[in-house]
Protein backbone atom coordinates (compact mmCIF):
# COMPACT_ATOMS: atom_id res chain seq x y z
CA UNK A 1 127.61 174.59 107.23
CA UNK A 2 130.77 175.44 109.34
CA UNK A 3 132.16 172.20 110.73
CA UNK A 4 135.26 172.12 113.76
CA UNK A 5 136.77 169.05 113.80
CA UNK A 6 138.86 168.11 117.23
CA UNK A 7 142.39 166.94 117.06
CA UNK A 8 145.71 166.83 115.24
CA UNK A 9 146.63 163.94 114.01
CA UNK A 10 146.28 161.87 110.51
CA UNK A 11 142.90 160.75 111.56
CA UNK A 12 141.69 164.26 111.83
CA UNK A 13 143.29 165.21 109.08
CA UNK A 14 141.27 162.05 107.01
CA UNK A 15 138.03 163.75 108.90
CA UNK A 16 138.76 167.11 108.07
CA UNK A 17 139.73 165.77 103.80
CA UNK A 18 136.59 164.22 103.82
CA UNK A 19 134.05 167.06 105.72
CA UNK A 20 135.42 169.55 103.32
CA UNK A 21 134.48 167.62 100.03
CA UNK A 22 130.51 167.97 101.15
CA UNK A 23 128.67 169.91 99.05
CA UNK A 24 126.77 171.16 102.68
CA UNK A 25 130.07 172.62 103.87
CA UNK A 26 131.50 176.26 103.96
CA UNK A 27 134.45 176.19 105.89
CA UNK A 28 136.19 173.49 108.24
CA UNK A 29 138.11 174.26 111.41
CA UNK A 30 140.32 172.28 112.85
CA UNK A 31 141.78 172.94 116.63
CA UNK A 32 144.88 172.63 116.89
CA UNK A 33 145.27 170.94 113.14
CA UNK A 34 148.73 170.57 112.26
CA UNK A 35 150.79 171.79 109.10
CA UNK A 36 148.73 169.33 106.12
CA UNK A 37 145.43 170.18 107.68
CA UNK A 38 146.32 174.15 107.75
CA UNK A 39 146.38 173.20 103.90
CA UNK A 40 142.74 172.47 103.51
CA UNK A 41 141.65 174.12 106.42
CA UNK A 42 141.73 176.76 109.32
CA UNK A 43 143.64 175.77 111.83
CA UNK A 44 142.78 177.10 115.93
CA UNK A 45 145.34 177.32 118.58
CA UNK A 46 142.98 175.35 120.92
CA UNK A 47 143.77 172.11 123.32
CA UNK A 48 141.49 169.34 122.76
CA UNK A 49 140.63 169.50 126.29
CA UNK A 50 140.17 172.98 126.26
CA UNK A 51 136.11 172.97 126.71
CA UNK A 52 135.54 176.55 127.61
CA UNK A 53 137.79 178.17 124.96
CA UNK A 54 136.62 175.49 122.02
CA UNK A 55 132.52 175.80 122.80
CA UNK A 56 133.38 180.09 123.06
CA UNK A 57 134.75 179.29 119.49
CA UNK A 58 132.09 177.10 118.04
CA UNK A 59 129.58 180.22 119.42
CA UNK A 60 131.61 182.67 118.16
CA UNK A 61 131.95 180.85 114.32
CA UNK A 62 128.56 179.77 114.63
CA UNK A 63 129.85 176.35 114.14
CA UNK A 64 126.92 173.61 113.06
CA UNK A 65 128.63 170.16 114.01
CA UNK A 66 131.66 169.56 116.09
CA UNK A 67 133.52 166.60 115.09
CA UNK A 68 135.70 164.78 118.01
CA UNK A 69 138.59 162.79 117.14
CA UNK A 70 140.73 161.59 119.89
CA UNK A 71 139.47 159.63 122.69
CA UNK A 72 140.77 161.81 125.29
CA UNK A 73 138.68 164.97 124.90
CA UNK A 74 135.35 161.96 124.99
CA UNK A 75 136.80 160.66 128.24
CA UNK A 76 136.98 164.29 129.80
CA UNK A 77 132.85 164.77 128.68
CA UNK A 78 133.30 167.62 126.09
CA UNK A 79 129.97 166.11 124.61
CA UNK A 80 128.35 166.78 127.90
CA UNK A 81 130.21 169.90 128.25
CA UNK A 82 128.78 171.10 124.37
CA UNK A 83 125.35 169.39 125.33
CA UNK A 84 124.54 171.99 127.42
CA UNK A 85 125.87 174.63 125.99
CA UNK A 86 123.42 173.99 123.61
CA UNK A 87 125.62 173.22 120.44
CA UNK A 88 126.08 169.75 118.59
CA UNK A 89 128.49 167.43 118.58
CA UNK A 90 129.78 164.04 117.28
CA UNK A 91 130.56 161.34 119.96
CA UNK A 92 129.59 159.45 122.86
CA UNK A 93 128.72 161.41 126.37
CA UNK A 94 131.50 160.95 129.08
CA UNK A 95 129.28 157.76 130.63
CA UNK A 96 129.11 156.30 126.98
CA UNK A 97 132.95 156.86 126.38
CA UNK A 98 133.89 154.64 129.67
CA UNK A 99 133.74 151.37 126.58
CA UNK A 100 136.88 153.03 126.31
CA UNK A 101 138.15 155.02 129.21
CA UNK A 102 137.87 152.08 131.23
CA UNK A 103 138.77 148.41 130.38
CA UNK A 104 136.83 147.05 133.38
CA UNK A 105 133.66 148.35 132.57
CA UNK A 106 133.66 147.41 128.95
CA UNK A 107 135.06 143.60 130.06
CA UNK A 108 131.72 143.46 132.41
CA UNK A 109 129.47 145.09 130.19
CA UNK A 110 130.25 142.53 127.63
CA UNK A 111 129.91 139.81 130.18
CA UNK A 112 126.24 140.43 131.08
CA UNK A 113 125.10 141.08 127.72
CA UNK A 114 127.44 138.06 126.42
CA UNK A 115 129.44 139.57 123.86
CA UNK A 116 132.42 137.43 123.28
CA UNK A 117 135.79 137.98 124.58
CA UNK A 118 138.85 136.82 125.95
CA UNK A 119 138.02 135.73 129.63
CA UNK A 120 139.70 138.17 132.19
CA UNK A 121 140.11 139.34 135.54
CA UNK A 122 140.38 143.09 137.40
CA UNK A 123 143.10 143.32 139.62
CA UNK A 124 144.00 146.27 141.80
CA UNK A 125 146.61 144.54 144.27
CA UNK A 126 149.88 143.75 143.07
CA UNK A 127 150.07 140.57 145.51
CA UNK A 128 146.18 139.26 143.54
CA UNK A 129 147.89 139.51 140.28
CA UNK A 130 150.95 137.65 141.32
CA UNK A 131 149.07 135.12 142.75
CA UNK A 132 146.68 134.61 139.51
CA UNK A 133 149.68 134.66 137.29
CA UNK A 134 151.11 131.92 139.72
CA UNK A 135 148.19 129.90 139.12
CA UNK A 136 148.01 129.74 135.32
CA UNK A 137 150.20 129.05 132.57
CA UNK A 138 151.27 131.31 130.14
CA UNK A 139 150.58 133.05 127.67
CA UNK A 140 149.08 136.24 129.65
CA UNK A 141 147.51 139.66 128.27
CA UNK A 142 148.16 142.53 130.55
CA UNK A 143 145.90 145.73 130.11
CA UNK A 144 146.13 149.15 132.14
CA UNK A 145 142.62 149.72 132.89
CA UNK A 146 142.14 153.50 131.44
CA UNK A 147 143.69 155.20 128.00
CA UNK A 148 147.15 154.81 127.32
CA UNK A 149 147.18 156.08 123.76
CA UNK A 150 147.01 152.19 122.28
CA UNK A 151 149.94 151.01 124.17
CA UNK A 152 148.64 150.13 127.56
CA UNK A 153 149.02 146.66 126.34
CA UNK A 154 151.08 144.05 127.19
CA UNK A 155 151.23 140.30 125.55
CA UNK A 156 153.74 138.24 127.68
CA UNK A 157 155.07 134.95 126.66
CA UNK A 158 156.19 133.71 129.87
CA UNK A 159 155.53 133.95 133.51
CA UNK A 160 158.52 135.85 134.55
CA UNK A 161 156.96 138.67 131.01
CA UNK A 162 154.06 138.75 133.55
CA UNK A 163 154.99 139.51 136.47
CA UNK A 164 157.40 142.65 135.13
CA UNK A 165 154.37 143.83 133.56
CA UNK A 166 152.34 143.30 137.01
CA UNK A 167 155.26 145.50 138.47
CA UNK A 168 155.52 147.71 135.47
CA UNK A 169 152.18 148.82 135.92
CA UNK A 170 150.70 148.45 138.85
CA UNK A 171 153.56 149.32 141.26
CA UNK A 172 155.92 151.54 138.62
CA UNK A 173 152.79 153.00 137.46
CA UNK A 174 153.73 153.20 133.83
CA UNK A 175 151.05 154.48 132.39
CA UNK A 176 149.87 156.64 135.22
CA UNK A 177 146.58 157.01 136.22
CA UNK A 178 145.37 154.51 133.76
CA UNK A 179 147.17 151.30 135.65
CA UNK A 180 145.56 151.61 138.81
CA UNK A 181 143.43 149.12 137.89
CA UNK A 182 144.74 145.83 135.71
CA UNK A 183 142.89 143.25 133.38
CA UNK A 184 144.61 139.64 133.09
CA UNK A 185 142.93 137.78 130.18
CA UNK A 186 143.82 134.45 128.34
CA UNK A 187 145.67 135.09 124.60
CA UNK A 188 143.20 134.69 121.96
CA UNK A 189 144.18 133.41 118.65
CA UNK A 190 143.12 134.44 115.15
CA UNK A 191 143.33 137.35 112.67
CA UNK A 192 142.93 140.96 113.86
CA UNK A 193 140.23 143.32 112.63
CA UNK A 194 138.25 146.75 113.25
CA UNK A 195 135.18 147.52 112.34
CA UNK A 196 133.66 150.97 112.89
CA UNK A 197 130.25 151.74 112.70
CA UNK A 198 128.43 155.14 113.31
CA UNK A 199 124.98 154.67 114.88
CA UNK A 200 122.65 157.23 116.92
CA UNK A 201 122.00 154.50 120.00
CA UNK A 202 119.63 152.27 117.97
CA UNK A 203 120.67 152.26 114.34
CA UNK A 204 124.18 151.09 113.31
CA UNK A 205 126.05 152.10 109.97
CA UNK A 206 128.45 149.99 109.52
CA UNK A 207 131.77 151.08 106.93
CA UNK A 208 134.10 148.59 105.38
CA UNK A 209 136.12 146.45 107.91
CA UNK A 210 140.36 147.16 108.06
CA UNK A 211 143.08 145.83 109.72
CA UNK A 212 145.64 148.28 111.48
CA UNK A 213 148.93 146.88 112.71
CA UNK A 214 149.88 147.87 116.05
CA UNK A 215 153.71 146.20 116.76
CA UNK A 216 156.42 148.35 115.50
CA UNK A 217 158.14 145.55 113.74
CA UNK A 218 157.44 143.60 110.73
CA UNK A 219 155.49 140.50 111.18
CA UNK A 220 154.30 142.20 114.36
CA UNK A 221 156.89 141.53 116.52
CA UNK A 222 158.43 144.40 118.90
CA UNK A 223 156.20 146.58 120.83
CA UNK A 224 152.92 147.85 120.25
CA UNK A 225 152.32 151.79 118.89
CA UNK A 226 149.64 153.74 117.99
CA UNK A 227 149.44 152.06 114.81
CA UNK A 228 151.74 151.57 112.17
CA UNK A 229 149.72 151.05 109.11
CA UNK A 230 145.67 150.02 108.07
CA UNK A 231 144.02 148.62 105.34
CA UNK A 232 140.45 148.39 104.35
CA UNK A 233 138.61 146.38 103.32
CA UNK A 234 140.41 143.72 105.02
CA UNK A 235 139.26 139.85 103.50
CA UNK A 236 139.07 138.68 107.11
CA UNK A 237 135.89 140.56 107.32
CA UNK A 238 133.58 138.55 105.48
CA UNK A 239 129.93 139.47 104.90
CA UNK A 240 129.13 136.20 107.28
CA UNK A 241 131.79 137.43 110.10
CA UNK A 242 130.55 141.33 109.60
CA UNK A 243 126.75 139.74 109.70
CA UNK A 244 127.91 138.04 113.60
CA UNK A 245 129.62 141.08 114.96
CA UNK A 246 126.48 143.34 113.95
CA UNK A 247 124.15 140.54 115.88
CA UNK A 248 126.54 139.28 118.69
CA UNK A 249 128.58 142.48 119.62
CA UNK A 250 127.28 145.78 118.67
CA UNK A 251 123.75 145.66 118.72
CA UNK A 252 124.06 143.49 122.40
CA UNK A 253 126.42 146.22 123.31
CA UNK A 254 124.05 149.49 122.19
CA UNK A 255 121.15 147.25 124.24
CA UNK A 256 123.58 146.68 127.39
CA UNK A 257 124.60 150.61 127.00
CA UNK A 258 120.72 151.32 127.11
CA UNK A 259 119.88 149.04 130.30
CA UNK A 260 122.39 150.80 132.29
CA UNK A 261 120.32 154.27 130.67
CA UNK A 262 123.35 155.47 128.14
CA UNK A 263 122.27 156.20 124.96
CA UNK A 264 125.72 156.03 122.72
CA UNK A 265 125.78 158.12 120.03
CA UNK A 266 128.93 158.57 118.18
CA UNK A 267 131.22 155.85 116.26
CA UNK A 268 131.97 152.50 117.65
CA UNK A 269 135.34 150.77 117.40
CA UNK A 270 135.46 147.30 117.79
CA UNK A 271 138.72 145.89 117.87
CA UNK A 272 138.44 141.94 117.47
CA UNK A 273 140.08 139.00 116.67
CA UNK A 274 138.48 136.60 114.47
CA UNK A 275 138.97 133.14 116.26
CA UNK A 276 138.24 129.59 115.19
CA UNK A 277 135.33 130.07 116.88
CA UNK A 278 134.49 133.30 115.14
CA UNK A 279 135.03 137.02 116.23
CA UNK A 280 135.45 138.18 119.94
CA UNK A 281 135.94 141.14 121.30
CA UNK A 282 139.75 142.54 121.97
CA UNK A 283 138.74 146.32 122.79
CA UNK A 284 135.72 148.94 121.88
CA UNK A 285 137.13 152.40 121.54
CA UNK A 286 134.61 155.38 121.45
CA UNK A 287 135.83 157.18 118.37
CA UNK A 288 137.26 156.30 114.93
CA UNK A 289 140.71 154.19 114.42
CA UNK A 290 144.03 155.58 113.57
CA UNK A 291 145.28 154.91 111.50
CA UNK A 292 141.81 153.05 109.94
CA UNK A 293 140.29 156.08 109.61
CA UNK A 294 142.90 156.91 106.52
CA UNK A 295 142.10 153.70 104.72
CA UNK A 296 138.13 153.72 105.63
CA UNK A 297 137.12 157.33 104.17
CA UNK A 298 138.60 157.19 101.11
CA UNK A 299 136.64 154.44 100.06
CA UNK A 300 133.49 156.39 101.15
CA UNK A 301 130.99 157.28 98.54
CA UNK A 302 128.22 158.01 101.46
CA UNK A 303 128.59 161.81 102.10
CA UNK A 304 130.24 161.45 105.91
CA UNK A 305 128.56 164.88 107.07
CA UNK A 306 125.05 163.23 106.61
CA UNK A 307 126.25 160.46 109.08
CA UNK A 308 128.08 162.48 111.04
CA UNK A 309 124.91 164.77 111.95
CA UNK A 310 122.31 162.27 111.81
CA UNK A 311 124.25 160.30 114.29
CA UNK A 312 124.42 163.47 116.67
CA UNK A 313 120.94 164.30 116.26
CA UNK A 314 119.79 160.92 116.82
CA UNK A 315 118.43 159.78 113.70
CA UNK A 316 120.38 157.81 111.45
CA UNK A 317 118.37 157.48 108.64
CA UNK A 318 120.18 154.93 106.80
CA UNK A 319 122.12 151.42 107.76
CA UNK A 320 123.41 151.34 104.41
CA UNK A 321 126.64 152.85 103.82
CA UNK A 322 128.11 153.31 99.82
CA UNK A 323 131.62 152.71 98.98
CA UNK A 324 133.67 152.02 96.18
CA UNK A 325 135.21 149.04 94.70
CA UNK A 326 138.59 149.61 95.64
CA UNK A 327 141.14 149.02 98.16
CA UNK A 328 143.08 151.36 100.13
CA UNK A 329 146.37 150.94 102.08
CA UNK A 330 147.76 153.55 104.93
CA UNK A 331 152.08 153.14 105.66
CA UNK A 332 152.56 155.45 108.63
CA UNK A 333 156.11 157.27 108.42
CA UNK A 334 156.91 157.77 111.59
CA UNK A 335 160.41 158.86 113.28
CA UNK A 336 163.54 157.50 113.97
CA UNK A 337 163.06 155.79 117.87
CA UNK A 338 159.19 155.45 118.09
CA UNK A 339 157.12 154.60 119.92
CA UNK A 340 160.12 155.49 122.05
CA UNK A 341 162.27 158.47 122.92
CA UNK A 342 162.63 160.70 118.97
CA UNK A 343 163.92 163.95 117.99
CA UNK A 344 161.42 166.29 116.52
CA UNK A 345 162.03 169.24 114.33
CA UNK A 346 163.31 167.25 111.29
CA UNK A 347 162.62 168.54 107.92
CA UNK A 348 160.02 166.73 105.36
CA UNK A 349 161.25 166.88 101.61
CA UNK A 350 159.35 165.30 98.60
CA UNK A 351 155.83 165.79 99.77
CA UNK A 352 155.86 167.71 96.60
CA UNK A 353 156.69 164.76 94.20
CA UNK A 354 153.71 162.29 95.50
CA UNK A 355 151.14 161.53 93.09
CA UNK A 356 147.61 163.92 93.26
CA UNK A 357 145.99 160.08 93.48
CA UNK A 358 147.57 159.60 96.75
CA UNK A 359 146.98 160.37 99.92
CA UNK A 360 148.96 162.02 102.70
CA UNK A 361 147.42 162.38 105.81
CA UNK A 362 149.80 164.44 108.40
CA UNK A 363 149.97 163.31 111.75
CA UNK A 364 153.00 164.90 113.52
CA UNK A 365 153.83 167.73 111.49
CA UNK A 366 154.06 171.46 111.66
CA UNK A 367 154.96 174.75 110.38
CA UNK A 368 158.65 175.87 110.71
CA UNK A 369 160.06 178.89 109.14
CA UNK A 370 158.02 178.04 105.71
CA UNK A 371 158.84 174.18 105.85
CA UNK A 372 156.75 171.29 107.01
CA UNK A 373 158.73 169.64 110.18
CA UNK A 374 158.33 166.52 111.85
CA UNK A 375 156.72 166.91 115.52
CA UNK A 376 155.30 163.22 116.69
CA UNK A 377 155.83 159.49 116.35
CA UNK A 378 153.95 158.98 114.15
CA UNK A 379 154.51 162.02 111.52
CA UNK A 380 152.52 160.98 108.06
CA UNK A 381 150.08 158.40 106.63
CA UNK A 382 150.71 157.60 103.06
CA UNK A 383 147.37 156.14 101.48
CA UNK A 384 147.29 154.14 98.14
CA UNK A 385 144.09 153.11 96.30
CA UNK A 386 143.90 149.96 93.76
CA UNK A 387 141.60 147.56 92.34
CA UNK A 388 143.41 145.24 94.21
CA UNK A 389 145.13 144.82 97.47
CA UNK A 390 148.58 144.69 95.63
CA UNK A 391 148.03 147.52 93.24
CA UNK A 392 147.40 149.23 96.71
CA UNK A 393 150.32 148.29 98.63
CA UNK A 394 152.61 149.14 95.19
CA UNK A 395 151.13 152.42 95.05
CA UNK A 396 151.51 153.42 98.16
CA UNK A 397 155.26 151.96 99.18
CA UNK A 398 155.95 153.94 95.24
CA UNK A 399 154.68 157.17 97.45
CA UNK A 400 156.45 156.54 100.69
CA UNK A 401 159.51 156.32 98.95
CA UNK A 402 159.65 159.71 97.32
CA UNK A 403 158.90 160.93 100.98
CA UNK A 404 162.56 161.36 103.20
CA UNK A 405 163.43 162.96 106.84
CA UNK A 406 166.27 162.10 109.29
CA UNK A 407 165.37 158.77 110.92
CA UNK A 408 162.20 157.90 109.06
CA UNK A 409 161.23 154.62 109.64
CA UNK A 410 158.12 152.61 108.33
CA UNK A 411 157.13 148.41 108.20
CA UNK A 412 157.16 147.68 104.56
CA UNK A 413 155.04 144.58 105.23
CA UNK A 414 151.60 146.38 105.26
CA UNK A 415 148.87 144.67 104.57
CA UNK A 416 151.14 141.16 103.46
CA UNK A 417 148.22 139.83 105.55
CA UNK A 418 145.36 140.40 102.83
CA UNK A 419 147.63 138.92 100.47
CA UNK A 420 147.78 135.79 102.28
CA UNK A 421 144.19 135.35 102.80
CA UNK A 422 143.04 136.04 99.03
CA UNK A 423 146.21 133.18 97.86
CA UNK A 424 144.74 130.86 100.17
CA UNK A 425 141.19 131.46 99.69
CA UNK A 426 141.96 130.88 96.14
């Protein structure tokens, strides 16, 4: 098999590690890659949201499975776009990919199929939401309506936190065409976990349940990012909590897709918080985490290109999903300023001193006269795997630290959460 996977960050590079070890596979292609996928595999000067070029490609290579990995391409209907030009691809249709794309539609979706979540309201007038923020107390959770690369959210303490967010993004328009509408919803309380599972519109495979850390600070304080670090499998996601969210949010969710006559196909992303009352929804994205993805696939024993096509063909043969006994922890390096203004262009010594046991999945790298530079926030994922969470986190931070360029910063506190749970569990 030929496989293109879409994308260029560390989770495509974690999809690209992973396709390659099949024994079905020939060669991987990644478009537009970056400098540690162009290591494993062919990289393709091609924009995600390129359709024309990318499906002329996948003709051209006689490419068997596309893989999609950002959320933006899914928005934009490159499965549709593929779909009729007759080749296959992983992920949700554009219509599917609105669980993400738009916040208002998953928020009512989950309130006629009652999936629970925070309770919320849509606002599109700037007057409404002052009004509504007038009327209750504080805490508030502001959300821009459409993608905003995981930081269209704001948690505000106070009223006054509010109403600069109102402002922020529905009058500043912030985050562009994805705050013209806004979600208000109450604070929930509890522990924070993901859990992906593939499924072809009917069957649902789930893989181990992480934790990703969004604030750039440690003990998540600052603001949010793309993600800062992941673990998996997190303790929070007990076989009793993972047995709910299969019942009371993803299968009401596939049904709910199916009255409205989408058939999602593709990997789900729940994003929940596990309340007193157990889990509720935070977010559903329509493709896999990042930086989840690097702690989730490692732990795979389940070849991924079996899942990958059964789920585009529509046939997912099995629910079961095999993984080893391990843990894994991902510390994203990212630079100097993020998820702020940075400097790119910084060189990346000691790559060549990390372990072979670890993982480094690049995320904003590239190529610059024969040395790897840094070109994104978030530049690398360093993942660790240990028979225990702390034999994880040791082997990774041991990693990160023979890793140095200008301004790189990371949260050393990754996955200090697990740790907690299993000492008081105990």
């Amino acid at each position: 098999m030929n496989v293109l996977v879409i994308g260029s960050g560390g989770r495509e590079h974690a999809l690209v590690w992973k396709i390659s070890k099949s024994p079905y596979i020939e060669r991987v292609y990644c478009a537009p890659g970056n400098a540690g996928i162009s290591q494993i595999a062919e990289c393709v000067e091609i924009k995600p949201t390129d359709f024309k070029s990318l499906a002329h490609f996948a003709k051209k290579h006689r490419i068997d499975l596309t893989v999609v990995g950002p959320e933006l391409p899914l928005a934009l209907g490159i499965v549709d776009y593929f779909q009729k030009e007759g080749l296959l691809i992983f992920g949700p249709t554009q219509e599917a990919a609105q669980i993400e794309s738009s916040k208002s539609f998953a928020k009512d979706l989950m309130r006629k199929n009652g999936i629970p979540t925070a309770k919320y309201q849509v606002f599109t007038s700037v007057e409404e939401a002052i009004a509504y923020v007038q009327k209750k107390e504080p805490p508030y959770v502001l959300k821009a309506d459409g993608l905003a690369e995981g930081k269209g959210v704001l948690v505000c303490a106070t009223r006054q936190e509010a109403l600069d967010g109102i402002d922020r993004i529905l009058k500043q328009k912030a985050f562009g065409e994805a705050g013209k509408k806004l979600i208000i919803e109450e604070k929930l309380y509890g522990e924070e976990a993901s859990v992906l599972a593939i499924t072809d519109g009917e069957r649902l495979a789930m893989l181990p349940c992480a934790q990703d850390h969004k604030p750039i600070f440690e003990g998540d304080t600052g603001p949010n990012t793309g993600g800062m670090g992941a673990y998996a499998p997190a303790p929070v996601g007990t076989p009793e909590i993972l047995a709910t969210v299969r019942k009371s949010i993803l299968v009401p969710l596939l049904k709910g897709l199916k009255s409205y006559g989408i058939e999602y196909r593709g990997v789900i992303y729940a994003g929940l918080m596990i309340t007193a009352d157990g889990p509720k929804v935070l977010e559903f994205n329509c493709r896999f985490g990042d930086p989840e993805t690097q702690a989730i696939l490692p732990l795979l024993k389940t070849d991924l290109v079996d899942l990958l096509m059964e789920s585009a063909n529509g046939h997912l043969r099995k629910e079961e999903v095999e993984t080893t006994d391990e843990f894994a922890v991902c510390v994203i390096m990212a630079s100097g300023g993020y998820p702020g203004p940075y400097e790119k262009g910084k060189p990346i010594h000691g790559l060549d001193q990390v372990p072979p046991d670890i993982y480094v999945f690049h995320a904003g790298t590239k190529w610059k006269e024969n040395q790897i530079v840094t070109s994104g926030g978030r530049v690398l994922g360093v993942t660790g795997l240990g028979n225990t969470v702390s034999e994880a986190i040791e082997k990774a931070y041991k990693a990160v630290a023979k890793i140095t360029f200008d301004g790189a910063y990371y949260r050393r506190d990754i996955g200090h959460k697990a740790l907690l749970r299993i000492k008081h569990s105990v």
